[in-house]
PDB file of N, CA and C in Angstrom:
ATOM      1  N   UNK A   1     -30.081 -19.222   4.973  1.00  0.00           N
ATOM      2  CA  UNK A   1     -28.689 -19.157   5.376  1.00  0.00           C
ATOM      3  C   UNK A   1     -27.772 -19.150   4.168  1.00  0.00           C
ATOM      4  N   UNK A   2     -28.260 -19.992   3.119  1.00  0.00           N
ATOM      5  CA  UNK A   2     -27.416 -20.029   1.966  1.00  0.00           C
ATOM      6  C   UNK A   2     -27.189 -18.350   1.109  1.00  0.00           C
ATOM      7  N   UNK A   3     -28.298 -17.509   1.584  1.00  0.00           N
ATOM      8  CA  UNK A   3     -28.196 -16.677   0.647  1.00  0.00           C
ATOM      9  C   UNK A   3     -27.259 -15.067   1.447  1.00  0.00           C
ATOM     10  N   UNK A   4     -27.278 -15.622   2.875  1.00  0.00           N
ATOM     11  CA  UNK A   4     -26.349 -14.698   3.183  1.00  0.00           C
ATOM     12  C   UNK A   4     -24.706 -15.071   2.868  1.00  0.00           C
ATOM     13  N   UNK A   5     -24.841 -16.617   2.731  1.00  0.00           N
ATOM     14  CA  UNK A   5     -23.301 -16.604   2.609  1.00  0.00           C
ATOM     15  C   UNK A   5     -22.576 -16.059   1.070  1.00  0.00           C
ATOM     16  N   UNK A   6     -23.679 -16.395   0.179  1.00  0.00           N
ATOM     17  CA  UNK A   6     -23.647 -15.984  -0.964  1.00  0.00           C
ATOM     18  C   UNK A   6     -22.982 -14.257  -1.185  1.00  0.00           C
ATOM     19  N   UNK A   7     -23.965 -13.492  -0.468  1.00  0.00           N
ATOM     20  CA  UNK A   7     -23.661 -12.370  -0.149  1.00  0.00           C
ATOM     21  C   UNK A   7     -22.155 -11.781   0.501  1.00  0.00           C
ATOM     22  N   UNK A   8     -21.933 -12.135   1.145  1.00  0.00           N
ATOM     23  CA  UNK A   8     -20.870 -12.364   1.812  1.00  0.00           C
ATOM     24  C   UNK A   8     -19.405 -12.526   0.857  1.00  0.00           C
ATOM     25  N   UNK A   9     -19.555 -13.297   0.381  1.00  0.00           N
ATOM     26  CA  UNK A   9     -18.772 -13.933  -0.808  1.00  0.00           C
ATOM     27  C   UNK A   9     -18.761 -13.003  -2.210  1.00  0.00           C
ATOM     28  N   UNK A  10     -19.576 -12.437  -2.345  1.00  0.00           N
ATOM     29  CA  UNK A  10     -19.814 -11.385  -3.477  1.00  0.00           C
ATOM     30  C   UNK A  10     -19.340 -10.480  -2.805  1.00  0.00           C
ATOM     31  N   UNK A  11     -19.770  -9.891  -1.795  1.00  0.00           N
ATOM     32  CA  UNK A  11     -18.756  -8.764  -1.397  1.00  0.00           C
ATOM     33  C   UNK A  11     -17.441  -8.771  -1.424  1.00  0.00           C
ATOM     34  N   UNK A  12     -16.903  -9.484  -0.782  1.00  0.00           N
ATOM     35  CA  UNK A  12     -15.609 -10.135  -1.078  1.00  0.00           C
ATOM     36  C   UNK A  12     -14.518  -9.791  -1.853  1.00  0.00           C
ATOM     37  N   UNK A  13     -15.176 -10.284  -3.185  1.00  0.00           N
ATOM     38  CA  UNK A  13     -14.523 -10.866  -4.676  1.00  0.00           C
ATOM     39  C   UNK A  13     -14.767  -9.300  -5.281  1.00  0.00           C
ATOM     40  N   UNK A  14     -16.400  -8.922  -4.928  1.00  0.00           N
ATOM     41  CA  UNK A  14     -16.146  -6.849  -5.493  1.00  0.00           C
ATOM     42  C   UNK A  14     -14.817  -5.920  -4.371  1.00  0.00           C
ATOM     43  N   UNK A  15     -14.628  -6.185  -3.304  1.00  0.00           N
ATOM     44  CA  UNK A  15     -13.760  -5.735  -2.437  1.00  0.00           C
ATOM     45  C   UNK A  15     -12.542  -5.829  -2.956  1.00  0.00           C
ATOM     46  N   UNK A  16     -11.990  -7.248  -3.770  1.00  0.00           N
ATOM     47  CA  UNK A  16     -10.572  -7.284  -3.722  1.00  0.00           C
ATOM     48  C   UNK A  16     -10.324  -6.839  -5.083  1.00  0.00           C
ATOM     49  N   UNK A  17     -11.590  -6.315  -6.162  1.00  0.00           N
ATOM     50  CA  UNK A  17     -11.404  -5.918  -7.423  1.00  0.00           C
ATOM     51  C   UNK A  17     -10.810  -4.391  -7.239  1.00  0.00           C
ATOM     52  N   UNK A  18     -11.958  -3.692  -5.821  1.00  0.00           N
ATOM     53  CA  UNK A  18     -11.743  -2.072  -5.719  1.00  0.00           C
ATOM     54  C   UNK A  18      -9.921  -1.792  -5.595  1.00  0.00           C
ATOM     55  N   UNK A  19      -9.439  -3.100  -4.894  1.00  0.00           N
ATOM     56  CA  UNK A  19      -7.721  -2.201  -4.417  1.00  0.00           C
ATOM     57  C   UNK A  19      -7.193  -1.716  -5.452  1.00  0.00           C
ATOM     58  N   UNK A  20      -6.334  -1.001  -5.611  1.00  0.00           N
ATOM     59  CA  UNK A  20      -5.367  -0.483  -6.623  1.00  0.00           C
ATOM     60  C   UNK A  20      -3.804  -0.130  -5.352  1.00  0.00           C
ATOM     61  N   UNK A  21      -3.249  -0.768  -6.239  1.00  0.00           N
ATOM     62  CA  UNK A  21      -1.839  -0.814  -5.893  1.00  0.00           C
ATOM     63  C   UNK A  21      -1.350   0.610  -6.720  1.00  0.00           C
ATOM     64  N   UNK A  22      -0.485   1.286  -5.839  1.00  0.00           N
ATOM     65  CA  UNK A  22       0.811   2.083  -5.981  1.00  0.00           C
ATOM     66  C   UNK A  22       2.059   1.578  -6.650  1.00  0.00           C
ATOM     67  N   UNK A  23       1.994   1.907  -7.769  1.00  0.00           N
ATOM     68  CA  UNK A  23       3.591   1.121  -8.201  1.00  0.00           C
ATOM     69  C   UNK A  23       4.749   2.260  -7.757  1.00  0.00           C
ATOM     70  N   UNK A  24       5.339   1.343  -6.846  1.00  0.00           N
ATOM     71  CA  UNK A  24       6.591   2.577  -6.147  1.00  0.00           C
ATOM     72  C   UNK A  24       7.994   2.051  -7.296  1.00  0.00           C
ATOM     73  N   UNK A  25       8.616   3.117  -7.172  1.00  0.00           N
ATOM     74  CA  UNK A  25      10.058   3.169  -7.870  1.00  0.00           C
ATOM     75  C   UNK A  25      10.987   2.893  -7.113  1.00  0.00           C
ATOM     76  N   UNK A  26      11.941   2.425  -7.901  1.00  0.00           N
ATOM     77  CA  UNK A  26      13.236   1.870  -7.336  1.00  0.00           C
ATOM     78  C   UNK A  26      14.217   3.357  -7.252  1.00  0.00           C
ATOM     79  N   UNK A  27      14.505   3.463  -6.052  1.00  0.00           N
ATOM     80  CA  UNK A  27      15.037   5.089  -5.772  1.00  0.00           C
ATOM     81  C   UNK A  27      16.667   4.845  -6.434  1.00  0.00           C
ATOM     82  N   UNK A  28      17.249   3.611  -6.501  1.00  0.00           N
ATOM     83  CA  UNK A  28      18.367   3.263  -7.348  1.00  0.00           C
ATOM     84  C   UNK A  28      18.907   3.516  -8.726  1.00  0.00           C
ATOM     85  N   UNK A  29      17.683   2.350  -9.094  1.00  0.00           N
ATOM     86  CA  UNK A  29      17.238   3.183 -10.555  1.00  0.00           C
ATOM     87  C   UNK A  29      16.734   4.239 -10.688  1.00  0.00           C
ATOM     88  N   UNK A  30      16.389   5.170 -10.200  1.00  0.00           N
ATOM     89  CA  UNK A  30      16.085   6.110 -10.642  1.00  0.00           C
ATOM     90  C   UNK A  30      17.256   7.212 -10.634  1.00  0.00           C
ATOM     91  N   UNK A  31      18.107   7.110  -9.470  1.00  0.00           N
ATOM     92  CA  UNK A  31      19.598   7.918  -9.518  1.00  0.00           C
ATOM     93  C   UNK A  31      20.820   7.416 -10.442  1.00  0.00           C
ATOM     94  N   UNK A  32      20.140   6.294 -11.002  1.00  0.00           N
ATOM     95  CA  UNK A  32      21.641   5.345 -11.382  1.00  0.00           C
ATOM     96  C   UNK A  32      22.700   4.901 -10.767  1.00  0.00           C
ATOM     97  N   UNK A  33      22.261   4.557  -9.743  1.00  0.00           N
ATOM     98  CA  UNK A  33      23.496   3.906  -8.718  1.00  0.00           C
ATOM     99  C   UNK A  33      23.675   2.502  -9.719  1.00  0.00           C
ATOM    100  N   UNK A  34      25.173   2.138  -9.579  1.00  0.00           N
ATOM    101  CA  UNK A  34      25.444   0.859  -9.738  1.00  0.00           C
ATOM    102  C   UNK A  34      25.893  -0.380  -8.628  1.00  0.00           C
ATOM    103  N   UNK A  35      26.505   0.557  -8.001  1.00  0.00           N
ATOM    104  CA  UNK A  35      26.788  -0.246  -6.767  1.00  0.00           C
ATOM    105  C   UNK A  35      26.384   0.142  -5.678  1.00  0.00           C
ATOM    106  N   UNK A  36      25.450  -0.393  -4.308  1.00  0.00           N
ATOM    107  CA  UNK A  36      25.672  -0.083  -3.447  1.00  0.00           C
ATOM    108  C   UNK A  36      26.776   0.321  -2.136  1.00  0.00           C
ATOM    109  N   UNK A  37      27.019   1.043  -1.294  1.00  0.00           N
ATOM    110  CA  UNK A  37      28.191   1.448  -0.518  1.00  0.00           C
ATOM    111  C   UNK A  37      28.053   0.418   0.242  1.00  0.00           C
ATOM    112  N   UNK A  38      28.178  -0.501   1.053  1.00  0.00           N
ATOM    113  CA  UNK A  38      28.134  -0.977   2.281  1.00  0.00           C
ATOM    114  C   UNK A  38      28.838  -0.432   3.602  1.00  0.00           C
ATOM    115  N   UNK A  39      29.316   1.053   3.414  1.00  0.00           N
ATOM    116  CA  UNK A  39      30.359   2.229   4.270  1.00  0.00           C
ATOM    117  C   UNK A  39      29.220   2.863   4.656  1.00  0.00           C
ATOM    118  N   UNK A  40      28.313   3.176   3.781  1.00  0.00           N
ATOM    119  CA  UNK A  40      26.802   4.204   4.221  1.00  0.00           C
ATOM    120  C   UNK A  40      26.067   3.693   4.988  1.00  0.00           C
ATOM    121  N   UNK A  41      26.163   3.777   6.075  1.00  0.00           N
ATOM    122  CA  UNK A  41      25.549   3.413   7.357  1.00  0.00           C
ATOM    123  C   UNK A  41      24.163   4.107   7.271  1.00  0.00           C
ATOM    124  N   UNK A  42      23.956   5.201   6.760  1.00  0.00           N
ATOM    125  CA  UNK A  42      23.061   6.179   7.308  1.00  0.00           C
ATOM    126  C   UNK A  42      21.870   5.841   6.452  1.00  0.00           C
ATOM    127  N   UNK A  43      22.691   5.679   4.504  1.00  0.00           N
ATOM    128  CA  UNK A  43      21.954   4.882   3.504  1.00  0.00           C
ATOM    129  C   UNK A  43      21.366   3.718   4.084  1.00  0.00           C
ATOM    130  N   UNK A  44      21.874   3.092   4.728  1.00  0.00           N
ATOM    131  CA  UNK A  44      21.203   1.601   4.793  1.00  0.00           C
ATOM    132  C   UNK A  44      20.788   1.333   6.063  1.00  0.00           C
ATOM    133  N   UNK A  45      20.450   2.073   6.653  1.00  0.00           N
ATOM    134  CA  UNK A  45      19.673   2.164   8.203  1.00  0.00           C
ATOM    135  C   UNK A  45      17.754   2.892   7.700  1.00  0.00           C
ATOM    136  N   UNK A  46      17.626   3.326   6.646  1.00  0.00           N
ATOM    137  CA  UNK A  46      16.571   3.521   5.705  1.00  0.00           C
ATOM    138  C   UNK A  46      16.283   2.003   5.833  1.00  0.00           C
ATOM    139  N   UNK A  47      16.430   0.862   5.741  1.00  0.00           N
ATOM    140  CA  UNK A  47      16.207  -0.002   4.739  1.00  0.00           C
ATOM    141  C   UNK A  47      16.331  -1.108   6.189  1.00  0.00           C
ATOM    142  N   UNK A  48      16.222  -0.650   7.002  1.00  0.00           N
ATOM    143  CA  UNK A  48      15.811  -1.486   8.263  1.00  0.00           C
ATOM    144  C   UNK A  48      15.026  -1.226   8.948  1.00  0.00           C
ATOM    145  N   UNK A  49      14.248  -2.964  10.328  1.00  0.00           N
ATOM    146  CA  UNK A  49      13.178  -2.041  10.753  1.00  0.00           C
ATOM    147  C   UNK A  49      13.414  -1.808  12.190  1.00  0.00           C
ATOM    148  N   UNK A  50      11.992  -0.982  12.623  1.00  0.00           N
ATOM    149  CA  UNK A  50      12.827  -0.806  14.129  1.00  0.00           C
ATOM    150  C   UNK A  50      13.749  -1.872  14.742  1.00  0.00           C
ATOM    151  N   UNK A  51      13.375  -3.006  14.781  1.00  0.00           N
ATOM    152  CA  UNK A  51      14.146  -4.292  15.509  1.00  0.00           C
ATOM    153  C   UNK A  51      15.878  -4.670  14.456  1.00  0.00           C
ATOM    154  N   UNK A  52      16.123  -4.001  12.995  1.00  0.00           N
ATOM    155  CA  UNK A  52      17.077  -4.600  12.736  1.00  0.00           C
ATOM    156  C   UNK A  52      16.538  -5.252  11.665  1.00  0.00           C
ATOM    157  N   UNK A  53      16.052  -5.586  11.508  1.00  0.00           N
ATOM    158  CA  UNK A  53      15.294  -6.648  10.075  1.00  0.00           C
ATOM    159  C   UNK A  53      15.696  -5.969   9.325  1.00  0.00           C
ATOM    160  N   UNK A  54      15.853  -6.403   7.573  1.00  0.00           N
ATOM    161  CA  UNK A  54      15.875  -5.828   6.152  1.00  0.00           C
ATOM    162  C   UNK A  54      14.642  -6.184   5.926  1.00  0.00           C
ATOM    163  N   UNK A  55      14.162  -4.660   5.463  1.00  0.00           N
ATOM    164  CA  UNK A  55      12.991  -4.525   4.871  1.00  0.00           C
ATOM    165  C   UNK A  55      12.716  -5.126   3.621  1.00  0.00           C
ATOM    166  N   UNK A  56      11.466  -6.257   3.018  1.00  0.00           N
ATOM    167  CA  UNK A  56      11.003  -6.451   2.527  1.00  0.00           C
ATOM    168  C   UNK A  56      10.586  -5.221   0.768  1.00  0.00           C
ATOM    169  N   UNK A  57      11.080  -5.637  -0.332  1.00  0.00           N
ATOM    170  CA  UNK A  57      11.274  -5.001  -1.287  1.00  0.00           C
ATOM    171  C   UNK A  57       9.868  -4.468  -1.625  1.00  0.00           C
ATOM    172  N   UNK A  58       8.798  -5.248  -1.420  1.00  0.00           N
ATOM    173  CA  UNK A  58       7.268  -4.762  -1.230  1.00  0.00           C
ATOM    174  C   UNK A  58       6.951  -3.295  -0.413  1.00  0.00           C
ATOM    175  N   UNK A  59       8.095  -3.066   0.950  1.00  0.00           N
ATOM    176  CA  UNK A  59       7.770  -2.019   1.203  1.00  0.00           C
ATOM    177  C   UNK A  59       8.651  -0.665   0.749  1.00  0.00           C
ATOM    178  N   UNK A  60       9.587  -1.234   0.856  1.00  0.00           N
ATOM    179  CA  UNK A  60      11.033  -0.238   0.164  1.00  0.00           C
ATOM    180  C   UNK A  60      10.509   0.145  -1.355  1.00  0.00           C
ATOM    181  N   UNK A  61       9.805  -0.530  -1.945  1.00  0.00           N
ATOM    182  CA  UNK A  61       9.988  -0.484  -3.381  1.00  0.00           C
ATOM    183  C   UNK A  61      11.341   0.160  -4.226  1.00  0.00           C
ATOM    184  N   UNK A  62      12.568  -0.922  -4.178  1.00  0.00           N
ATOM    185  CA  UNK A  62      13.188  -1.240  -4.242  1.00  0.00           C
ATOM    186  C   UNK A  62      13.294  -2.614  -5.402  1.00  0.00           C
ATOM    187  N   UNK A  63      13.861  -2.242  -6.595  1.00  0.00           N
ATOM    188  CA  UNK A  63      13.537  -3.471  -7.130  1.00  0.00           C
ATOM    189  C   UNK A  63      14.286  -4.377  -7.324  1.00  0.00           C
ATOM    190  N   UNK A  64      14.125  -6.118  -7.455  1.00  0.00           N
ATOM    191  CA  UNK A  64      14.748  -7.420  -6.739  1.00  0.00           C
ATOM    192  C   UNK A  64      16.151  -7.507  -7.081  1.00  0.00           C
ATOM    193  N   UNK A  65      16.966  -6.827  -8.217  1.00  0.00           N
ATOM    194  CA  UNK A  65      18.094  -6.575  -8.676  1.00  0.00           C
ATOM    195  C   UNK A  65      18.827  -5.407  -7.246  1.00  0.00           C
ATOM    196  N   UNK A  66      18.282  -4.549  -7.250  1.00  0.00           N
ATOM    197  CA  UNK A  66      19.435  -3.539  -6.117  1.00  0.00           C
ATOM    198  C   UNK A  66      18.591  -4.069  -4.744  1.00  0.00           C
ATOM    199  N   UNK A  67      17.573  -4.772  -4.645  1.00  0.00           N
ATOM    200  CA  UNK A  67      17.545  -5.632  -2.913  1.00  0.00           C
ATOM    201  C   UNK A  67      18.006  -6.269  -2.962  1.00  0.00           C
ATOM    202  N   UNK A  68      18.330  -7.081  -3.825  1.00  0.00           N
ATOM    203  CA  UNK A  68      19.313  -8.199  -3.523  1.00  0.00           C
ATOM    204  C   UNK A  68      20.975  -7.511  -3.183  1.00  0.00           C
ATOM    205  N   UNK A  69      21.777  -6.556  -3.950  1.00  0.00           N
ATOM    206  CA  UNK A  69      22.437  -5.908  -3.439  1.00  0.00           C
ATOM    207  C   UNK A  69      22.631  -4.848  -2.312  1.00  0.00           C
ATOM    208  N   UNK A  70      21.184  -4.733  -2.345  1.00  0.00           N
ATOM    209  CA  UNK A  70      20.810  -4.134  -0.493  1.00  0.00           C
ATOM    210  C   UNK A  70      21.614  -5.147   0.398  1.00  0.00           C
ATOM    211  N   UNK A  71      20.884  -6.043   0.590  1.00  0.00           N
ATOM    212  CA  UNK A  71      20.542  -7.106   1.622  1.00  0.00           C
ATOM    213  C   UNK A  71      22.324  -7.117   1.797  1.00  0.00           C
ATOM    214  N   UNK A  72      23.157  -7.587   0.984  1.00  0.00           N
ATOM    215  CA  UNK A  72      24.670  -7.944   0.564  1.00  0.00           C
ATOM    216  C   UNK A  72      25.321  -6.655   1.570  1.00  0.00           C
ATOM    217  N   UNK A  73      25.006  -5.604   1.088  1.00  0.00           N
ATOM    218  CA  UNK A  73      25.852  -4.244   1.693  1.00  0.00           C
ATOM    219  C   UNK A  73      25.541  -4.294   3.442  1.00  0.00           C
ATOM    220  N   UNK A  74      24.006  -4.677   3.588  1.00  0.00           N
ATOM    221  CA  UNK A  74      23.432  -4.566   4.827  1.00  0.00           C
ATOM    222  C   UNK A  74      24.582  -5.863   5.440  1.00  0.00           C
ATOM    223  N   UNK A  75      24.564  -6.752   5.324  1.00  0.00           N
ATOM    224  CA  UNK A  75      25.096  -7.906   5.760  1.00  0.00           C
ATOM    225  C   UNK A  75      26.618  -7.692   5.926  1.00  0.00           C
ATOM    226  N   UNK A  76      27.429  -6.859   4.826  1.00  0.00           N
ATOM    227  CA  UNK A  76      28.802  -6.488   4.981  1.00  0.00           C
ATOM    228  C   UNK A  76      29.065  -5.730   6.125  1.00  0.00           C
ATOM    229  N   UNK A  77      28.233  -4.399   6.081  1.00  0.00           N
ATOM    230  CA  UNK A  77      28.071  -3.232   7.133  1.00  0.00           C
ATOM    231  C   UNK A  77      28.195  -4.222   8.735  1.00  0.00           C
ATOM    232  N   UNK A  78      27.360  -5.066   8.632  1.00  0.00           N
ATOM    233  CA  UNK A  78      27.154  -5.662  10.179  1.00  0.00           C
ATOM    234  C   UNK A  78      27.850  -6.400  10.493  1.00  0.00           C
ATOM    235  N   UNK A  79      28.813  -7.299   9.655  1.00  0.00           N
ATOM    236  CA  UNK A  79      29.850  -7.926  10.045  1.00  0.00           C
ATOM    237  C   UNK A  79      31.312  -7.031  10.030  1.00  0.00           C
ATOM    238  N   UNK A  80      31.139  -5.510   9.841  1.00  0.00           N
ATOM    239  CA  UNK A  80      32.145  -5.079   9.955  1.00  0.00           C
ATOM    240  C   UNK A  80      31.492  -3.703  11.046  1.00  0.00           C
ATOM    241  N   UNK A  81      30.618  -3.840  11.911  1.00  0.00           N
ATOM    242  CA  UNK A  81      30.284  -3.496  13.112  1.00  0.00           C
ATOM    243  C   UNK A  81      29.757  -1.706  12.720  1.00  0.00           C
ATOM    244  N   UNK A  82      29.385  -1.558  11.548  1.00  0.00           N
ATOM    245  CA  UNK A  82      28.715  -0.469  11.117  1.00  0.00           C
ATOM    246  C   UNK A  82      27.660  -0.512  11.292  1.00  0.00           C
ATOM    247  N   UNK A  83      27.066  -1.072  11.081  1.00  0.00           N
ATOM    248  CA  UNK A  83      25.491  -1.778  11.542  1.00  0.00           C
ATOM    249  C   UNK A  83      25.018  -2.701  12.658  1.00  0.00           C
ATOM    250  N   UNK A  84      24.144  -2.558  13.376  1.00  0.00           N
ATOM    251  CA  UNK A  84      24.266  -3.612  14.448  1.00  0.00           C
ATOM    252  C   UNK A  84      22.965  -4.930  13.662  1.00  0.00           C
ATOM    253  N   UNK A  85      23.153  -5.971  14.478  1.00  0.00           N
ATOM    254  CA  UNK A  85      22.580  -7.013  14.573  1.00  0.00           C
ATOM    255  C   UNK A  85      21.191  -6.612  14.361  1.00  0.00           C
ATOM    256  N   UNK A  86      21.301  -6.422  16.070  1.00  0.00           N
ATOM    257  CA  UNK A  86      19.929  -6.838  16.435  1.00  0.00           C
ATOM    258  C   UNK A  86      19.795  -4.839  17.230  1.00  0.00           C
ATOM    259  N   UNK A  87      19.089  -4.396  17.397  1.00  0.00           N
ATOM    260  CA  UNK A  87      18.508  -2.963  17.639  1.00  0.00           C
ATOM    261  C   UNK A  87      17.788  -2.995  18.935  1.00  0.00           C
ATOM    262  N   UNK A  88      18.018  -3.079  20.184  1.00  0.00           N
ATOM    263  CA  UNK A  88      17.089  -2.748  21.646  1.00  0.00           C
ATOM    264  C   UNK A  88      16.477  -1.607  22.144  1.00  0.00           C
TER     265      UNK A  88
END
């Protein structure tokens, strides 16, 4: 029994060596935006998910400097009824 778990466990540890990550670009930086619009509804409906959520910078690849000014524009937009809440 010991030597299947062994096995098991080696597979594993070779499995999580094979991934290779995609390094995605920040589509910001790459145009040189400085500021986000929080008026661009259409821009920042990209950057939500079906339900309304702000997408996670892991999937946007988006980097933590213009998500953090994401998130800000997203949050302006919806308190000024450009954006909704919540999405049904």
């Amino acid at each position: 029994m010991g030597q299947k778990n062994k096995k098991k466990n080696k597979n594993r540890r070779e499995a999580k060596k094979k991934r290779i990550f995609l390094v995605k670009k920040c589509r910001f930086c790459e145009s040189g935006v400085v500021d986000i619009d929080y008026k661009d509804g259409g821009l920042l409906r990209r950057y939500l998910s079906s339900r309304g959520k702000i997408l996670a910078a892991r999937y946007t690849g988006v980097c933590a400097k213009h998500q953090r000014k994401l998130s800000q524009a997203i949050k302006r937009s919806r308190y000024l009824a450009i954006l909704p809440y919540l999405v049904r």
